[in-house]
C-alpha atoms as a PDB file:
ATOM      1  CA  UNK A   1      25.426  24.294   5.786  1.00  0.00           C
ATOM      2  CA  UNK A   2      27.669  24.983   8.485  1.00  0.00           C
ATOM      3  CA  UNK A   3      30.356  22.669   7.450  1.00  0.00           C
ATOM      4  CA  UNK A   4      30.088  24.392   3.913  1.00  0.00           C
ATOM      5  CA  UNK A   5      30.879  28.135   5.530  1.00  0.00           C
ATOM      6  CA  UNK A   6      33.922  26.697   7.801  1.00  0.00           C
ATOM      7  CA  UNK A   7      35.632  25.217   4.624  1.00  0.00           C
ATOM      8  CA  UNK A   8      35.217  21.563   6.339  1.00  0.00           C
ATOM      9  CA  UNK A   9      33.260  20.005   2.981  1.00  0.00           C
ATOM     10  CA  UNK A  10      33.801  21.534  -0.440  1.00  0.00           C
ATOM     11  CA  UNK A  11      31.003  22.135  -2.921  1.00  0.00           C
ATOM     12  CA  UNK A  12      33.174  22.055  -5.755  1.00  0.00           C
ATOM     13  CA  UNK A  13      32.096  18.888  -7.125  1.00  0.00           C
ATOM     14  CA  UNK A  14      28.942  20.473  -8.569  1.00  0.00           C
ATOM     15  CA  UNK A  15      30.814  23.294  -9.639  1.00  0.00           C
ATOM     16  CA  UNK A  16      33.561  21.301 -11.088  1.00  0.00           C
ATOM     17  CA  UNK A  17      30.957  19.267 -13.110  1.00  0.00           C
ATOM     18  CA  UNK A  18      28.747  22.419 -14.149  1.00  0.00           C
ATOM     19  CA  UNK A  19      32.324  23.565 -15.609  1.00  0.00           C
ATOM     20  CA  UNK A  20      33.182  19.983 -17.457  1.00  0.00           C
ATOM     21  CA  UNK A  21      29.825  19.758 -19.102  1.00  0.00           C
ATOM     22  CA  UNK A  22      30.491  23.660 -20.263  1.00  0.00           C
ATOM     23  CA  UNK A  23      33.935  22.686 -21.783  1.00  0.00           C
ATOM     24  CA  UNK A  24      32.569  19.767 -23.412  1.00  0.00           C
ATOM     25  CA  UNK A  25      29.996  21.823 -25.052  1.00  0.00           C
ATOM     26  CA  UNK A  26      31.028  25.091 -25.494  1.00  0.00           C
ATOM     27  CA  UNK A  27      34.657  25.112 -26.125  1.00  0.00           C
ATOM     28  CA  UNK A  28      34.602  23.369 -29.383  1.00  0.00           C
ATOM     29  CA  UNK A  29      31.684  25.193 -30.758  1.00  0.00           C
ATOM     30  CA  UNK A  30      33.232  28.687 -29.301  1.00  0.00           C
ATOM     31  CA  UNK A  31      36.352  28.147 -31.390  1.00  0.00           C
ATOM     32  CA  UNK A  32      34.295  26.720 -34.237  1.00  0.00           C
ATOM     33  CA  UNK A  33      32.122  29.896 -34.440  1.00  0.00           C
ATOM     34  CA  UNK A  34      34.864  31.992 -33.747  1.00  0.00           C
ATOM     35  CA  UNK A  35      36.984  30.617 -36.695  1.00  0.00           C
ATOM     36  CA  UNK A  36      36.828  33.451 -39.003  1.00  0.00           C
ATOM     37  CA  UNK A  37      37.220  36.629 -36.688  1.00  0.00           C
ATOM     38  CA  UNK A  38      40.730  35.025 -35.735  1.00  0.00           C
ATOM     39  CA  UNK A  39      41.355  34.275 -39.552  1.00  0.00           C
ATOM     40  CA  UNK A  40      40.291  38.101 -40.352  1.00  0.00           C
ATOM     41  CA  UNK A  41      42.284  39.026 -37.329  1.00  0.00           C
ATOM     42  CA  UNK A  42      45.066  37.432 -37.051  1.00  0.00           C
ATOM     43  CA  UNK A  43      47.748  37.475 -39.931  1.00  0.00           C
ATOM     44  CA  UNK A  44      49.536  34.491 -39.174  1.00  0.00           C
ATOM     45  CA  UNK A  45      46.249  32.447 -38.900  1.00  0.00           C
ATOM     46  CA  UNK A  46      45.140  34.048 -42.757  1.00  0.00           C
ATOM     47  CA  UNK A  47      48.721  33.447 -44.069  1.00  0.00           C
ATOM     48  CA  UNK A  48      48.085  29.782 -42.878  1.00  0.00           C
ATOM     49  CA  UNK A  49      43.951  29.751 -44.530  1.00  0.00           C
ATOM     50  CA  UNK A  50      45.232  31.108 -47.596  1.00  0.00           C
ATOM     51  CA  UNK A  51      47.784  28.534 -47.935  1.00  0.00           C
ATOM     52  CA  UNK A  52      45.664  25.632 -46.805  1.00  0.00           C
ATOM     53  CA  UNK A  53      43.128  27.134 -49.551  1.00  0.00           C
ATOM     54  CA  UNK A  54      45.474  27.032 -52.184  1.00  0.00           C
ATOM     55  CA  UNK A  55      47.866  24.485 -52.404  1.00  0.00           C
ATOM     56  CA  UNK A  56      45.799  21.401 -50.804  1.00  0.00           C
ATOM     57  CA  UNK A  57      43.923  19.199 -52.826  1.00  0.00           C
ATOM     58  CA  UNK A  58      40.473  17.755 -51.678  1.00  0.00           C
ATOM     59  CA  UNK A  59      42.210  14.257 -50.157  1.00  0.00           C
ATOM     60  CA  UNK A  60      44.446  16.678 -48.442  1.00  0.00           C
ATOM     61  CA  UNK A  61      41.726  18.701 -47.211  1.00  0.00           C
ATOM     62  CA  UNK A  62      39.744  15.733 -45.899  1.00  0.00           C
ATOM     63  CA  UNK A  63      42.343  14.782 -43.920  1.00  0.00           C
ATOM     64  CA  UNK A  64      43.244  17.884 -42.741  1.00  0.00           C
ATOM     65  CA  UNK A  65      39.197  17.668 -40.860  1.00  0.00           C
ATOM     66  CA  UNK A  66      39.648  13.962 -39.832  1.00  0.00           C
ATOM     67  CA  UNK A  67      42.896  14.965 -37.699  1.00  0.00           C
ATOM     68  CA  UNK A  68      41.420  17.838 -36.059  1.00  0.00           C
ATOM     69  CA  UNK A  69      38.316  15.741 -35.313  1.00  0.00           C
ATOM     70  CA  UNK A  70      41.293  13.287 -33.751  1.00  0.00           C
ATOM     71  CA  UNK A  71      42.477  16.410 -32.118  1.00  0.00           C
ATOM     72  CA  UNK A  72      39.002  17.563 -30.388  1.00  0.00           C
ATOM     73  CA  UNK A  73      38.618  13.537 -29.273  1.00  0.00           C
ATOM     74  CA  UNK A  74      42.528  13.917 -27.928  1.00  0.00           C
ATOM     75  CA  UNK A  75      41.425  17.033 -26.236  1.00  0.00           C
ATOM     76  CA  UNK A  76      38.503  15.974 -25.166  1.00  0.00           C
ATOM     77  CA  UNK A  77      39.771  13.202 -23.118  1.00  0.00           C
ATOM     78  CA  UNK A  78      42.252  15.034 -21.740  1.00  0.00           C
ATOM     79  CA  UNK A  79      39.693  17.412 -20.049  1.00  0.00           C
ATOM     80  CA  UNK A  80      37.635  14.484 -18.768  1.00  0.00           C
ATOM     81  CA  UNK A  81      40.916  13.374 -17.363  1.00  0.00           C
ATOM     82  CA  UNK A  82      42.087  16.632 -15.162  1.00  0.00           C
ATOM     83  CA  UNK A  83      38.260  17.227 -14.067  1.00  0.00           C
ATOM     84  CA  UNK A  84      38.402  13.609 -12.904  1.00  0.00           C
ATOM     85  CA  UNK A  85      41.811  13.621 -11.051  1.00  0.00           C
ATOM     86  CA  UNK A  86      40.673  17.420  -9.408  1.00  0.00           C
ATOM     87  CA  UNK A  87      37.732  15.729  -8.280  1.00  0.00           C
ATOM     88  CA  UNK A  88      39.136  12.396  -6.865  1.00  0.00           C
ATOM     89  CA  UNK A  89      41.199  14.796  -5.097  1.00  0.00           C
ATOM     90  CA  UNK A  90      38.255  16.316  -3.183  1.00  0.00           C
ATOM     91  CA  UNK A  91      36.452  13.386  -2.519  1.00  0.00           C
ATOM     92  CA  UNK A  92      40.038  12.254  -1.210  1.00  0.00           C
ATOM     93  CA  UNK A  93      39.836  15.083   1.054  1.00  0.00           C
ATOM     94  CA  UNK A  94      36.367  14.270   2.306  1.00  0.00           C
ATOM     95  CA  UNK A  95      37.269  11.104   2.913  1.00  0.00           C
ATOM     96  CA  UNK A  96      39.978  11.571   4.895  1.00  0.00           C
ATOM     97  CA  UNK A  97      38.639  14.806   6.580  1.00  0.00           C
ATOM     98  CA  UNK A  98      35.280  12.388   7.782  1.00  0.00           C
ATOM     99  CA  UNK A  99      38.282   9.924   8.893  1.00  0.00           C
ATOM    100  CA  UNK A 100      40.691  12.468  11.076  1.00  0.00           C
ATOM    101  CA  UNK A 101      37.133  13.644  12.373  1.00  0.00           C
ATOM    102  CA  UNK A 102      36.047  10.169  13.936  1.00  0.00           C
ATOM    103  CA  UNK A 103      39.287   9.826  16.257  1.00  0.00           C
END
């Protein structure tokens, strides 16, 4: 416990999991949910909806779902990727802090 208060081991390994598992989950179904509040909202975004409503067939439209479904995989990885280099980074630090402490 003491080692935790003097900033000598981190605990953010837990807390950088806790925060992984909550982007995983939560992002994508945030900004699902939240979908039509920024259409309503945002003019851009309806100018874009209307658009997409109107002038793309149902081919068009299916493959307008398959990329973002690419997208969320693309994105998806790419959080996996910085949680996993910030946390190879702290257990780099542990290590290294249990080494400079043996000598």
């Amino acid at each position: 416990m003491w080692d935790i208060l003097l900033f000598n081991r981190f605990i953010t390994q837990d807390i950088l999991l806790f925060l992984y598992y909550v982007g995983v989950f939560a992002l994508p179904v945030i900004i699902f949910l939240s979908r039509d509040y920024l259409i309503q909202n945002i003019s851009l975004l309806k100018k874009i909806d209307d658009k997409i409503q109107k002038s793309l067939n149902l081919k068009e439209k299916a493959l307008l779902v398959v990329s973002f479904f690419v997208l969320l995989i693309f994105f998806e990885l790419g959080w996996r990727t910085m949680f996993e280099i910030i946390i190879g980074y702290f257990d780099m630090h542990d290590y290294l802090f249990e080494l400079s402490q043996k000598h």
